[in-house]
PDB file of N, CA and C in Angstrom:
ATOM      1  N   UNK A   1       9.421  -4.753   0.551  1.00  0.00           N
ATOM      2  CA  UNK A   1       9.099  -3.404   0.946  1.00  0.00           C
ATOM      3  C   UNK A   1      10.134  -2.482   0.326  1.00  0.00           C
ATOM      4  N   UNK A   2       9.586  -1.975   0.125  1.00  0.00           N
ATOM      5  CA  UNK A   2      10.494  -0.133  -0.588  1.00  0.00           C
ATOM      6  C   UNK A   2      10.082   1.145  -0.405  1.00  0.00           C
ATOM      7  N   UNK A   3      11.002   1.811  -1.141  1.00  0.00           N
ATOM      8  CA  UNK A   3      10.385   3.558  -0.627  1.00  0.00           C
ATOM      9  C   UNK A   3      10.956   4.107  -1.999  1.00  0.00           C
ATOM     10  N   UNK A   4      10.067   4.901  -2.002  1.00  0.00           N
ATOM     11  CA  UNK A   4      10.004   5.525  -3.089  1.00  0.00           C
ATOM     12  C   UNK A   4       9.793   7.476  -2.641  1.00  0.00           C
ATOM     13  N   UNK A   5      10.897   8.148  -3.081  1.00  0.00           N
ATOM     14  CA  UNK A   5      11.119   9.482  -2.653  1.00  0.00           C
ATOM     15  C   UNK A   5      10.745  10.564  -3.995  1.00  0.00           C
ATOM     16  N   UNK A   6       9.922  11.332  -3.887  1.00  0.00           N
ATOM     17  CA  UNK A   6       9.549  12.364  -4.690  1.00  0.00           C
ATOM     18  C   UNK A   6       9.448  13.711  -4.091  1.00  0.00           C
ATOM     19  N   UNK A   7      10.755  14.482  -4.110  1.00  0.00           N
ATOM     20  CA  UNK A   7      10.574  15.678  -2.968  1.00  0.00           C
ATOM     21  C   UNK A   7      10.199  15.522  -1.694  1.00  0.00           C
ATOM     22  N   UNK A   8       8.899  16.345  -1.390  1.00  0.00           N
ATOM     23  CA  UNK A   8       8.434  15.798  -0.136  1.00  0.00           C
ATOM     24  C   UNK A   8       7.389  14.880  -0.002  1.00  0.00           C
ATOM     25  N   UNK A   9       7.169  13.960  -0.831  1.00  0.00           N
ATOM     26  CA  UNK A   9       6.433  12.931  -0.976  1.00  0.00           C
ATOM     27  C   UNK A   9       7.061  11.517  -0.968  1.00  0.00           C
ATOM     28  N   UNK A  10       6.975  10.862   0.211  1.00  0.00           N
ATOM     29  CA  UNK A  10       7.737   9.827   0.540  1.00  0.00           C
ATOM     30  C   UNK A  10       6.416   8.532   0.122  1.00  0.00           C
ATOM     31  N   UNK A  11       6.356   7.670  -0.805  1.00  0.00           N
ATOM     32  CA  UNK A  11       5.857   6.708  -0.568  1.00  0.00           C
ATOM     33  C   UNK A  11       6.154   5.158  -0.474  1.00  0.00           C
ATOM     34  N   UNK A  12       5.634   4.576   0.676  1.00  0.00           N
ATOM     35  CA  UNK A  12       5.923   3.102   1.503  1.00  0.00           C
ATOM     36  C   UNK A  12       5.418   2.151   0.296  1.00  0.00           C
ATOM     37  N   UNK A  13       6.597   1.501  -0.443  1.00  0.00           N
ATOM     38  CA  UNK A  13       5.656   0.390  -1.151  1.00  0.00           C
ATOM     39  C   UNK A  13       5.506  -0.838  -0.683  1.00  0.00           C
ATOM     40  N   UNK A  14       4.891  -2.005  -0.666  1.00  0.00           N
ATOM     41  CA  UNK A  14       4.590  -3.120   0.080  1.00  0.00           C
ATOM     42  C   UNK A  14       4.306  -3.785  -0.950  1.00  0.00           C
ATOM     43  N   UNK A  15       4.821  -5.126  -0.627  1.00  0.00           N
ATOM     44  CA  UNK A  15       4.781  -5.822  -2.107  1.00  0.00           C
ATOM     45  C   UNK A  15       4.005  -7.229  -1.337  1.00  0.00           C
ATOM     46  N   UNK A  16       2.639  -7.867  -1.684  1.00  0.00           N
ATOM     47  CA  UNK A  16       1.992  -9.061  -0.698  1.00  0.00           C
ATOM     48  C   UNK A  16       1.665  -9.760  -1.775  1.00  0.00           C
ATOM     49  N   UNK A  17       1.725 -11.320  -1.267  1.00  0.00           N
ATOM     50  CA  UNK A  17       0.846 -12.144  -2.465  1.00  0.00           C
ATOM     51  C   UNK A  17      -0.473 -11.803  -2.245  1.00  0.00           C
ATOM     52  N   UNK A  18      -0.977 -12.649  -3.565  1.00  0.00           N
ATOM     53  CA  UNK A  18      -2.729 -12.423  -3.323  1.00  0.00           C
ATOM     54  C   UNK A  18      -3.534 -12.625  -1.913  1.00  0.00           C
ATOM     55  N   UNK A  19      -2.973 -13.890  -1.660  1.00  0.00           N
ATOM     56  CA  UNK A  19      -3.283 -14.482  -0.065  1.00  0.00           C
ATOM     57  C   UNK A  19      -3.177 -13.447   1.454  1.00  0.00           C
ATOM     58  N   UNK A  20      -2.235 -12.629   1.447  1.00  0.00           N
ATOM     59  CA  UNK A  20      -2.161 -11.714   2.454  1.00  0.00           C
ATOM     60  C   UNK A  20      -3.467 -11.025   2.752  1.00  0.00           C
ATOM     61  N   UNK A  21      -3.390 -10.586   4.127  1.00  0.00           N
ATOM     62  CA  UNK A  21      -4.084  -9.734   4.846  1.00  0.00           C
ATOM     63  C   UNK A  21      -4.675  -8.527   4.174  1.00  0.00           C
ATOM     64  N   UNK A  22      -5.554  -7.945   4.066  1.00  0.00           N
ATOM     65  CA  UNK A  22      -5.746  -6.435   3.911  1.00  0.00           C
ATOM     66  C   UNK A  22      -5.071  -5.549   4.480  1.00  0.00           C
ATOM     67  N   UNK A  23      -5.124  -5.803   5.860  1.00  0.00           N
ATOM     68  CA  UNK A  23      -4.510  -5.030   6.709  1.00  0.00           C
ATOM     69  C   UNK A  23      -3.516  -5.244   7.861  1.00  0.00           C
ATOM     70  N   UNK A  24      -2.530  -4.469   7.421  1.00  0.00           N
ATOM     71  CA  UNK A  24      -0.951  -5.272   8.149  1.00  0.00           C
ATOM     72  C   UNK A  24      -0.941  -4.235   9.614  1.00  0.00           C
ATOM     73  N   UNK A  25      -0.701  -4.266  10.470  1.00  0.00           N
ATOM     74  CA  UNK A  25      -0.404  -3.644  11.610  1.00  0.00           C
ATOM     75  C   UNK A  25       1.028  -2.602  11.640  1.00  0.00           C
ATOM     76  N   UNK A  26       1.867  -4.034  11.578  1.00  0.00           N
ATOM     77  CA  UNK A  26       3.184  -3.778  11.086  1.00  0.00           C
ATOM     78  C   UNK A  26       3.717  -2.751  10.247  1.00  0.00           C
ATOM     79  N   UNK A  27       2.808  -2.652   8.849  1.00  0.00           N
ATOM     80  CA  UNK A  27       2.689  -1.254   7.764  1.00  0.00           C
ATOM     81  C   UNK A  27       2.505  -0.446   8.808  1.00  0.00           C
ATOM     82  N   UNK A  28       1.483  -0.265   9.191  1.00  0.00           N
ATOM     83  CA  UNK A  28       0.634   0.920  10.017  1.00  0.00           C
ATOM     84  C   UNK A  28       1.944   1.836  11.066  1.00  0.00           C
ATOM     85  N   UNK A  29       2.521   0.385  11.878  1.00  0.00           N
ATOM     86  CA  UNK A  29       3.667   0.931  12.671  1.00  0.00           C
ATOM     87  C   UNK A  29       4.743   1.881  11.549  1.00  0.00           C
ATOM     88  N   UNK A  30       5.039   1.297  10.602  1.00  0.00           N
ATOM     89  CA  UNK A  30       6.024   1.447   9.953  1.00  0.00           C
ATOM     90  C   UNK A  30       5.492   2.618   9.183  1.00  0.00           C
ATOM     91  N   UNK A  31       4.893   3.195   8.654  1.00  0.00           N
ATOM     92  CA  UNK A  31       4.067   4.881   8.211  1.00  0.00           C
ATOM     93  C   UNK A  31       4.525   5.533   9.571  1.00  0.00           C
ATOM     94  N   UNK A  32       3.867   4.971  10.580  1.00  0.00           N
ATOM     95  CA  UNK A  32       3.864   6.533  11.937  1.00  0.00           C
ATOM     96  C   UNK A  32       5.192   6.588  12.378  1.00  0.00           C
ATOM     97  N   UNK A  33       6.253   5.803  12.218  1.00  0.00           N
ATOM     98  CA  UNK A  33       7.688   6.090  12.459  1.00  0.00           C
ATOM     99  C   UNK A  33       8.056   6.746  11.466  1.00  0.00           C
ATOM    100  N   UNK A  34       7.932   6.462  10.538  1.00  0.00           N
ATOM    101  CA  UNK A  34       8.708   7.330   9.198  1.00  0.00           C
ATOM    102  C   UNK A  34       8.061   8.962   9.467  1.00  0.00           C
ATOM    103  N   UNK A  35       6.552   9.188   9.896  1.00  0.00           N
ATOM    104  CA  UNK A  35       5.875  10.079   9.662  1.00  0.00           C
ATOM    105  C   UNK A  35       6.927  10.916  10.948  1.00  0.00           C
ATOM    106  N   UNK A  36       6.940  10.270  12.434  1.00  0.00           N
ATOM    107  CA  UNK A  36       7.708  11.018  13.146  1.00  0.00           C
ATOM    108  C   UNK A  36       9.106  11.508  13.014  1.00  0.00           C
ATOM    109  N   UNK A  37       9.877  10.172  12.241  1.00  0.00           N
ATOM    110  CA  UNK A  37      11.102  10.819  11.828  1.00  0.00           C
ATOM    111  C   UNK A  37      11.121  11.486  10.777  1.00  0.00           C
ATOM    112  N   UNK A  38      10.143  11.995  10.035  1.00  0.00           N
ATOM    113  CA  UNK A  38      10.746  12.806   8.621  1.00  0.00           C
ATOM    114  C   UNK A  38       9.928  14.262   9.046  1.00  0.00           C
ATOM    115  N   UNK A  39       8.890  13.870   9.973  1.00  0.00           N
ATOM    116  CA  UNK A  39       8.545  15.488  10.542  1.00  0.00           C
ATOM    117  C   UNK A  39       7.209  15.435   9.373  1.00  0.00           C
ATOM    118  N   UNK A  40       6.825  16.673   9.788  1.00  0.00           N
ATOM    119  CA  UNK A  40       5.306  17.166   9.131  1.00  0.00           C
ATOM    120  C   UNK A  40       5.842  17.696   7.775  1.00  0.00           C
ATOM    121  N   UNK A  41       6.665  18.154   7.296  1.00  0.00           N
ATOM    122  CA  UNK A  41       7.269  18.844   6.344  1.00  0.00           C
ATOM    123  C   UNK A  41       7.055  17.623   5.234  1.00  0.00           C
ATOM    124  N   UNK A  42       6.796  16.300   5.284  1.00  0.00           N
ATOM    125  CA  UNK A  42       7.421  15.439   4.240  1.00  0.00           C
ATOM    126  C   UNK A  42       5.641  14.425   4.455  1.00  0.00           C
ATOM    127  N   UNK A  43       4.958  14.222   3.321  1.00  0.00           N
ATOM    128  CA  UNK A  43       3.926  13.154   3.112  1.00  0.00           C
ATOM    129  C   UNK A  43       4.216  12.037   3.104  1.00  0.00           C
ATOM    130  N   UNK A  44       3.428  11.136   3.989  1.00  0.00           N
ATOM    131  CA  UNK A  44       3.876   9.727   3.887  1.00  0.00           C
ATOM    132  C   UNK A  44       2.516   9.050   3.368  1.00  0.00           C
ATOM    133  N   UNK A  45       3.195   8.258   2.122  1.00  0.00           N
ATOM    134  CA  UNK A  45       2.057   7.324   2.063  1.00  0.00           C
ATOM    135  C   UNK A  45       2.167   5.989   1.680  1.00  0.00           C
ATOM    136  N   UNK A  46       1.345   5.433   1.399  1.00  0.00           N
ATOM    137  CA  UNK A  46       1.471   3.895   1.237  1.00  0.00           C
ATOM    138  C   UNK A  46       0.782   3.192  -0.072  1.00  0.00           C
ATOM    139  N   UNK A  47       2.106   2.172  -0.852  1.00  0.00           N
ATOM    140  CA  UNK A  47       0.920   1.615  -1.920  1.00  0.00           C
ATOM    141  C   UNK A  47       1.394   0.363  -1.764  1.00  0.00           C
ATOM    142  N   UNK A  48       0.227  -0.328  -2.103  1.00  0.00           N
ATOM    143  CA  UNK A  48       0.276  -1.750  -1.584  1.00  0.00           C
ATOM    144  C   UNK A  48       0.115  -2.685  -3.017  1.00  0.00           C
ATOM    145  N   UNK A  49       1.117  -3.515  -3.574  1.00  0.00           N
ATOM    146  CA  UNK A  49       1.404  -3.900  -4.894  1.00  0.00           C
ATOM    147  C   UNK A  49       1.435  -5.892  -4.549  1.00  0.00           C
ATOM    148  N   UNK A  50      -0.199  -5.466  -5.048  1.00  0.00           N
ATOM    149  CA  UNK A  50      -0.108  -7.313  -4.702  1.00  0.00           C
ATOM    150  C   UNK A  50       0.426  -8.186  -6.045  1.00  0.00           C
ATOM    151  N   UNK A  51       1.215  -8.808  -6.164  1.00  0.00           N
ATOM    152  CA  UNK A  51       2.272  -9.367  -6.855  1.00  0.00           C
ATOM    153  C   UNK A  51       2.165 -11.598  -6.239  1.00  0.00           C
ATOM    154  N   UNK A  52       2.072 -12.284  -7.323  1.00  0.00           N
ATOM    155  CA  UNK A  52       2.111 -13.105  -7.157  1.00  0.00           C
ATOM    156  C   UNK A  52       3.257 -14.002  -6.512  1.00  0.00           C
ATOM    157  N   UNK A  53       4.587 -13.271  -7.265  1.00  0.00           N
ATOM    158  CA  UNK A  53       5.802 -13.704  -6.054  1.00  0.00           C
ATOM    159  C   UNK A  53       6.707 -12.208  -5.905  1.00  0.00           C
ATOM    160  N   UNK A  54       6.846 -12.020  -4.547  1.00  0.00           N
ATOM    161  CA  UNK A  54       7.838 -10.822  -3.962  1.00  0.00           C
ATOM    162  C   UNK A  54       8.969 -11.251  -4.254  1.00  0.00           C
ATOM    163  N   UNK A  55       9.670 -10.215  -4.429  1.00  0.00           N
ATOM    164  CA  UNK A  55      11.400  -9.868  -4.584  1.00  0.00           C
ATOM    165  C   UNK A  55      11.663  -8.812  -4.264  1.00  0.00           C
ATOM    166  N   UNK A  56      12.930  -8.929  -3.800  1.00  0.00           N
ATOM    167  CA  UNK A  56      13.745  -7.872  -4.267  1.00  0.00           C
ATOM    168  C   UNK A  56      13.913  -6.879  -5.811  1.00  0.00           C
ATOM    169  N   UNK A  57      13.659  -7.494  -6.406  1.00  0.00           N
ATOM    170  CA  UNK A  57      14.259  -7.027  -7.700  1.00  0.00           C
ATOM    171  C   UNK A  57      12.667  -7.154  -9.213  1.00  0.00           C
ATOM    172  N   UNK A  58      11.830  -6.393  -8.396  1.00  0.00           N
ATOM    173  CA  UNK A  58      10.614  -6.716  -8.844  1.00  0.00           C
ATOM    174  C   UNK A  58      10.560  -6.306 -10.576  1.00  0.00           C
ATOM    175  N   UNK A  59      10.750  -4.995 -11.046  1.00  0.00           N
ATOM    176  CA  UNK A  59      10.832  -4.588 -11.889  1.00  0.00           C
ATOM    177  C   UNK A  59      11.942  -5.330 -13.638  1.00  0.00           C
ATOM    178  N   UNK A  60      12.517  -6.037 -12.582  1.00  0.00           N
ATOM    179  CA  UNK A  60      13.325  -6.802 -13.751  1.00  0.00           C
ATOM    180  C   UNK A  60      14.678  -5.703 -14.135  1.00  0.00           C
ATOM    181  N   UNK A  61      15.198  -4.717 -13.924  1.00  0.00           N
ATOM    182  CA  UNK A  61      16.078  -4.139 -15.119  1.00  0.00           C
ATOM    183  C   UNK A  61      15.158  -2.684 -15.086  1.00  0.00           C
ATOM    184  N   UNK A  62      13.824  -2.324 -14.759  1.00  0.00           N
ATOM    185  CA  UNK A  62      13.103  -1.190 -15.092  1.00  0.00           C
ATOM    186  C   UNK A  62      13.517  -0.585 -13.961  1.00  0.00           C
ATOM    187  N   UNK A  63      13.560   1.353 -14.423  1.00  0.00           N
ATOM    188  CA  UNK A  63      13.595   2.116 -13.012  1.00  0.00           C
ATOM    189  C   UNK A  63      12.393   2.321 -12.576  1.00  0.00           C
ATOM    190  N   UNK A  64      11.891   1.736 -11.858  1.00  0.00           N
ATOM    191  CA  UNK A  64      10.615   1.933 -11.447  1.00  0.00           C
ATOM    192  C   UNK A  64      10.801   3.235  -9.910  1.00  0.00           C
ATOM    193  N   UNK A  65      12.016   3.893  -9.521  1.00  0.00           N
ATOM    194  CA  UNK A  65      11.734   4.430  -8.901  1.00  0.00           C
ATOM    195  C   UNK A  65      11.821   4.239  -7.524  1.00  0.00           C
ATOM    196  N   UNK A  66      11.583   2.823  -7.160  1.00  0.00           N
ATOM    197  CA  UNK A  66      11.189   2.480  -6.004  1.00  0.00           C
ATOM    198  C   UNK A  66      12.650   2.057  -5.462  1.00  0.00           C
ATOM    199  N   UNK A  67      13.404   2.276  -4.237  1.00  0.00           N
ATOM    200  CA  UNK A  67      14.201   1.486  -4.068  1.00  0.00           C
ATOM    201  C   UNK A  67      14.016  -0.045  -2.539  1.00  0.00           C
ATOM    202  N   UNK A  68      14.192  -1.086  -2.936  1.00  0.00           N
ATOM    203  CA  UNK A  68      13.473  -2.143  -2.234  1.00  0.00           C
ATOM    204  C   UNK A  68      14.765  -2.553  -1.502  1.00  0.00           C
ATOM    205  N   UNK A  69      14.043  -2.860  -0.209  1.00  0.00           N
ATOM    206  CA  UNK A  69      15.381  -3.263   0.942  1.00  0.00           C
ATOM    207  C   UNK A  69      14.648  -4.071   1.848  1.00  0.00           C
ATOM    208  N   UNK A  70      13.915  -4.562   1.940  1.00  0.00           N
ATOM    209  CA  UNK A  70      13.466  -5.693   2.961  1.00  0.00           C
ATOM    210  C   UNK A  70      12.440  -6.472   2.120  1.00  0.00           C
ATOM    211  N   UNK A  71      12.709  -7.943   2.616  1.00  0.00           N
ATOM    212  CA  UNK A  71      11.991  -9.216   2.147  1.00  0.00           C
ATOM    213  C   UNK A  71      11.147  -9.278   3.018  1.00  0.00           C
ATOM    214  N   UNK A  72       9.907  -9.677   2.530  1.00  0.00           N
ATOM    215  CA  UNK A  72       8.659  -9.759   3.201  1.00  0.00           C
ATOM    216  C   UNK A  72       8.859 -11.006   3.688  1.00  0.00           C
ATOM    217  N   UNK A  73       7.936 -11.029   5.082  1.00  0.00           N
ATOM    218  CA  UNK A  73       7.715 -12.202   5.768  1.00  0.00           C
ATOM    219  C   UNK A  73       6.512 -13.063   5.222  1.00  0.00           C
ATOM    220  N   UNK A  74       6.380 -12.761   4.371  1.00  0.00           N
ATOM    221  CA  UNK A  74       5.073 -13.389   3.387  1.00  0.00           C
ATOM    222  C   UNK A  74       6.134 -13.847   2.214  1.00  0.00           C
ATOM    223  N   UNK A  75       7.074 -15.239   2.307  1.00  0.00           N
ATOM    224  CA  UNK A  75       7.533 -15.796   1.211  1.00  0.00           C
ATOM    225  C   UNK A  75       7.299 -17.229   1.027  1.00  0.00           C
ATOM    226  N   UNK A  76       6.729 -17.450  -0.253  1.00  0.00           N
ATOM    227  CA  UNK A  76       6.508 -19.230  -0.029  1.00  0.00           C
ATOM    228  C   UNK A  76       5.037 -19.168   0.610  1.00  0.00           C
ATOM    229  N   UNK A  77       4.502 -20.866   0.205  1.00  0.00           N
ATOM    230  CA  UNK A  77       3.611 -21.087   0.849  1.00  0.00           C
ATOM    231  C   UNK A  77       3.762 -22.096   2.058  1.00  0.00           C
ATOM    232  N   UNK A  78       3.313 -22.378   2.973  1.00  0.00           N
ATOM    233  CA  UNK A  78       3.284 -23.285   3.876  1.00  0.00           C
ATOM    234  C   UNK A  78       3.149 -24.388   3.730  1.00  0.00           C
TER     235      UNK A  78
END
């Protein structure tokens, strides 16, 4: 997971293998907190970057912009 800041355009990135859910709950929580703490003044949105293996350090060396701080609970297979 990361965030990515453009003025007042805040967007939630989410990084899932192919296998994941459509729809995470957890995301959902995690938009309406950000939305309450940053106030109406600031857009929140969400992009969801399905990626065969998550990291930290997705981009390799590229500024992609995004800065990533939590490991998904979607690592490995079972």
């Amino acid at each position: 997971m990361g965030v990515e800041v453009n003025g007042n355009d805040v967007v939630l990135v989410v990084q899932v293998p192919p296998a994941a859910p459509e729809r995470d709950d957890d995301i959902d929580d995690i938009v309406l907190q950000l939305e309450v703490l940053l106030g109406e003044a600031v857009a929140v949105r969400t992009r969801i970057d399905v990626r065969p293996a998550c990291t930290l350090s997705p981009s390799t060396g590229v500024d992609d912009r995004v800065r990533w701080f939590f490991a998904s609970r979607y690592v490995g297979e079972d």
